[in-house]
C-alpha atoms as a PDB file:
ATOM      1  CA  UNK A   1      -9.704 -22.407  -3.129  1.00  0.00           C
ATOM      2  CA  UNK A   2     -12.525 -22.917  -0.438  1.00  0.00           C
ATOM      3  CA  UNK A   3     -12.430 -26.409  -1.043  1.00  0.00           C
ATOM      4  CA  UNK A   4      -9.357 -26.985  -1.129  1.00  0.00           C
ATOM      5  CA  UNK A   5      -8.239 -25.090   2.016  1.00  0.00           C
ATOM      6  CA  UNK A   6     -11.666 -24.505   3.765  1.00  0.00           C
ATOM      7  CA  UNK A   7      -9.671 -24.053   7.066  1.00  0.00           C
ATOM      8  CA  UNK A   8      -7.415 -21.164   5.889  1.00  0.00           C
ATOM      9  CA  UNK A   9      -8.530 -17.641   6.077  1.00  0.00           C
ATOM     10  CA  UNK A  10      -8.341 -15.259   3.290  1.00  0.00           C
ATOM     11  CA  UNK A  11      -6.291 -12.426   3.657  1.00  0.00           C
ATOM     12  CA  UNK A  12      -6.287 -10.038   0.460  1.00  0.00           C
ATOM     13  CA  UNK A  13      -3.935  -7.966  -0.456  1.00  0.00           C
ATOM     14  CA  UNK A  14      -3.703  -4.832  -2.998  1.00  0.00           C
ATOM     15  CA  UNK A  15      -1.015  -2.270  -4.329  1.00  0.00           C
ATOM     16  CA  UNK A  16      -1.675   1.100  -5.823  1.00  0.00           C
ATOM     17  CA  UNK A  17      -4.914   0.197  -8.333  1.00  0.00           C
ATOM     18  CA  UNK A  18      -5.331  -3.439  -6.891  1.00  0.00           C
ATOM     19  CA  UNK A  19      -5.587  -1.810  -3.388  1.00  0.00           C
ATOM     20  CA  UNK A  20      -8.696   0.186  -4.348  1.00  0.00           C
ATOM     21  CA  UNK A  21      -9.978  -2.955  -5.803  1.00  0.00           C
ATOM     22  CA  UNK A  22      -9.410  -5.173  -2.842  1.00  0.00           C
ATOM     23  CA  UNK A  23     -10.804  -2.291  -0.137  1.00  0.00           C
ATOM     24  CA  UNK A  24     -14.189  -2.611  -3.041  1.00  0.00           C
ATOM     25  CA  UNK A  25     -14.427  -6.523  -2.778  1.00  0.00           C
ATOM     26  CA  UNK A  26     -13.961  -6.036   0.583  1.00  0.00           C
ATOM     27  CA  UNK A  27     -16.650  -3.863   1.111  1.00  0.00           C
ATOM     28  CA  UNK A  28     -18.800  -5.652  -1.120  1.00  0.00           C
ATOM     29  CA  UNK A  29     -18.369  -8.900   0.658  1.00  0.00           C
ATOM     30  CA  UNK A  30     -16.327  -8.510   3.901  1.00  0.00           C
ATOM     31  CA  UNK A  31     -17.989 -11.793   5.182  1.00  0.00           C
ATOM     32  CA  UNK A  32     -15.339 -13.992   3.149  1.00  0.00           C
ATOM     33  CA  UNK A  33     -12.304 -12.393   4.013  1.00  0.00           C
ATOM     34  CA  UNK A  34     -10.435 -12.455   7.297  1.00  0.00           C
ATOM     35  CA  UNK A  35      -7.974  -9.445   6.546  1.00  0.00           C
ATOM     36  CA  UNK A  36      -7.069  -6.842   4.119  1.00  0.00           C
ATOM     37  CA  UNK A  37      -3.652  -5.303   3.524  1.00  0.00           C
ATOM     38  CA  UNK A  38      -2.951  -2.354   1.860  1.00  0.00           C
ATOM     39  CA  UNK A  39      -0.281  -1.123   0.193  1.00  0.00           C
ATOM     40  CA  UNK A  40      -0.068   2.377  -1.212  1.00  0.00           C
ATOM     41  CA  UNK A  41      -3.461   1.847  -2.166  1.00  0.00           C
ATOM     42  CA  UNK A  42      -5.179   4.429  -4.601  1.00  0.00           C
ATOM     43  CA  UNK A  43      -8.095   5.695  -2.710  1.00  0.00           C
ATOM     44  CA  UNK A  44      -8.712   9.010  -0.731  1.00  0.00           C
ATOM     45  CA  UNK A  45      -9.287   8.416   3.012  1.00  0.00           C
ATOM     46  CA  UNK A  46     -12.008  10.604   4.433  1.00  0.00           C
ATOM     47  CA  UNK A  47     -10.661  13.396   7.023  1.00  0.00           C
ATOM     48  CA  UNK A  48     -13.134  13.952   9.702  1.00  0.00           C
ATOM     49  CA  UNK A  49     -11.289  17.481  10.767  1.00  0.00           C
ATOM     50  CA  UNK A  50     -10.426  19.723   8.023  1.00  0.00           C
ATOM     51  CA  UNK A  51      -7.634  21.051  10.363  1.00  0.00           C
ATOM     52  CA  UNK A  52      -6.642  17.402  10.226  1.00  0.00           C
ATOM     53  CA  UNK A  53      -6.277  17.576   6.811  1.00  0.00           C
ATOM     54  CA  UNK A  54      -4.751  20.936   6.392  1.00  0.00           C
ATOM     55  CA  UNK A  55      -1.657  19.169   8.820  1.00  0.00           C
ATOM     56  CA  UNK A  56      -1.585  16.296   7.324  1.00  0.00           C
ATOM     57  CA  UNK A  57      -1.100  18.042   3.466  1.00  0.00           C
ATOM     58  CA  UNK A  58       1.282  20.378   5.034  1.00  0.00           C
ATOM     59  CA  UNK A  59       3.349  17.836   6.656  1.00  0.00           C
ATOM     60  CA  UNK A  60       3.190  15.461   3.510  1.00  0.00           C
ATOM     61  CA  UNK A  61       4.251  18.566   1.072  1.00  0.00           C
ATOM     62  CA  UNK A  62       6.978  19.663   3.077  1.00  0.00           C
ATOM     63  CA  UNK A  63       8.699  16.129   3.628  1.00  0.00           C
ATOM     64  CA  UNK A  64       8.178  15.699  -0.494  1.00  0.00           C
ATOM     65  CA  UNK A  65      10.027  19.488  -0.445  1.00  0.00           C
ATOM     66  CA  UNK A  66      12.847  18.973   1.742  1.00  0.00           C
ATOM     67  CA  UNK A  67      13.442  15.131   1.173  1.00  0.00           C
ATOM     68  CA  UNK A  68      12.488  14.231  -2.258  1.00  0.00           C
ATOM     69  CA  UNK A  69      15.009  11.540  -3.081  1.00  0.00           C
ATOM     70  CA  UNK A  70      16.941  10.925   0.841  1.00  0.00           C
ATOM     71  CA  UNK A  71      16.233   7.288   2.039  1.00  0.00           C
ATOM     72  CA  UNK A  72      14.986   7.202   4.994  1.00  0.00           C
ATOM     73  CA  UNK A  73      17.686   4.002   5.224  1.00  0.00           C
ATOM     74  CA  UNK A  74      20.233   2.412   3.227  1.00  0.00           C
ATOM     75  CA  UNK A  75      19.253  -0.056   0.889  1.00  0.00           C
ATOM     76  CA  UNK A  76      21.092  -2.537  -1.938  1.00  0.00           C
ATOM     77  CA  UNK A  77      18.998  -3.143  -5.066  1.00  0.00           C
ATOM     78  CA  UNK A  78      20.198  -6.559  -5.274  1.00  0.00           C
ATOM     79  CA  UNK A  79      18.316  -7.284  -2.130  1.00  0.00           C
ATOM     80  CA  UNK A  80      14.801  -6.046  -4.287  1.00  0.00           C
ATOM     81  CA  UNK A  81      15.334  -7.980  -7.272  1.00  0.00           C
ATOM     82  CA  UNK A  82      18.103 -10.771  -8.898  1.00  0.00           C
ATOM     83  CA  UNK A  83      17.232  -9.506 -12.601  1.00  0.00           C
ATOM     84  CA  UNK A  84      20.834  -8.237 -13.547  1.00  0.00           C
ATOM     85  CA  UNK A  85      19.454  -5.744 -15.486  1.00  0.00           C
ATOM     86  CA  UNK A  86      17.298  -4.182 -13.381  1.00  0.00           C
ATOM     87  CA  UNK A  87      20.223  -4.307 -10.596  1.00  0.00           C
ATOM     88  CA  UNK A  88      22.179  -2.201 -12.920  1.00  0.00           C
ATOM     89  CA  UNK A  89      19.397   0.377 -14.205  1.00  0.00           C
ATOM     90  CA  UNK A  90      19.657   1.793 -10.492  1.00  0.00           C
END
């Protein structure tokens, strides 16, 4: 792709397992990428305060207690995906 588009920038991006491997290759060689986005990526970010941590758990465990299946807004499924069948499974 370099030499094909040597004036782009890379941007990578990574969900859930590809995030953790995108935040590694990004580590690993930082110098070739010009962003990194990251979506519910599965890695554990450090907490400097463990009273940081203790809010941020308790905040995260509540919402999952009181909220576990409100959106937080409306949405139509056939806006996510034009498979029929997948429209209809939800």
């Amino acid at each position: 792709m370099k030499s094909k588009y040597p004036h782009l920038p890379y941007i990578l991006m990574g969900h859930s397992m590809g995030g953790l491997i995108v935040a590694h290759a990004t580590i690993l060689r930082g110098d070739m990428f010009a962003g990194l986005v990251l979506s519910a990526a599965a890695v554990r970010p450090v907490v400097v305060s463990p009273v940081t941590a203790a809010i941020v758990n308790f905040g995260a465990k509540s919402l999952a207690f009181v909220m576990p299946r409100v959106p937080l807004f409306p949405w139509k499924t056939s806006n996510i995906t034009s498979l029929p069948e997948e429209v209809m499974m939800s």
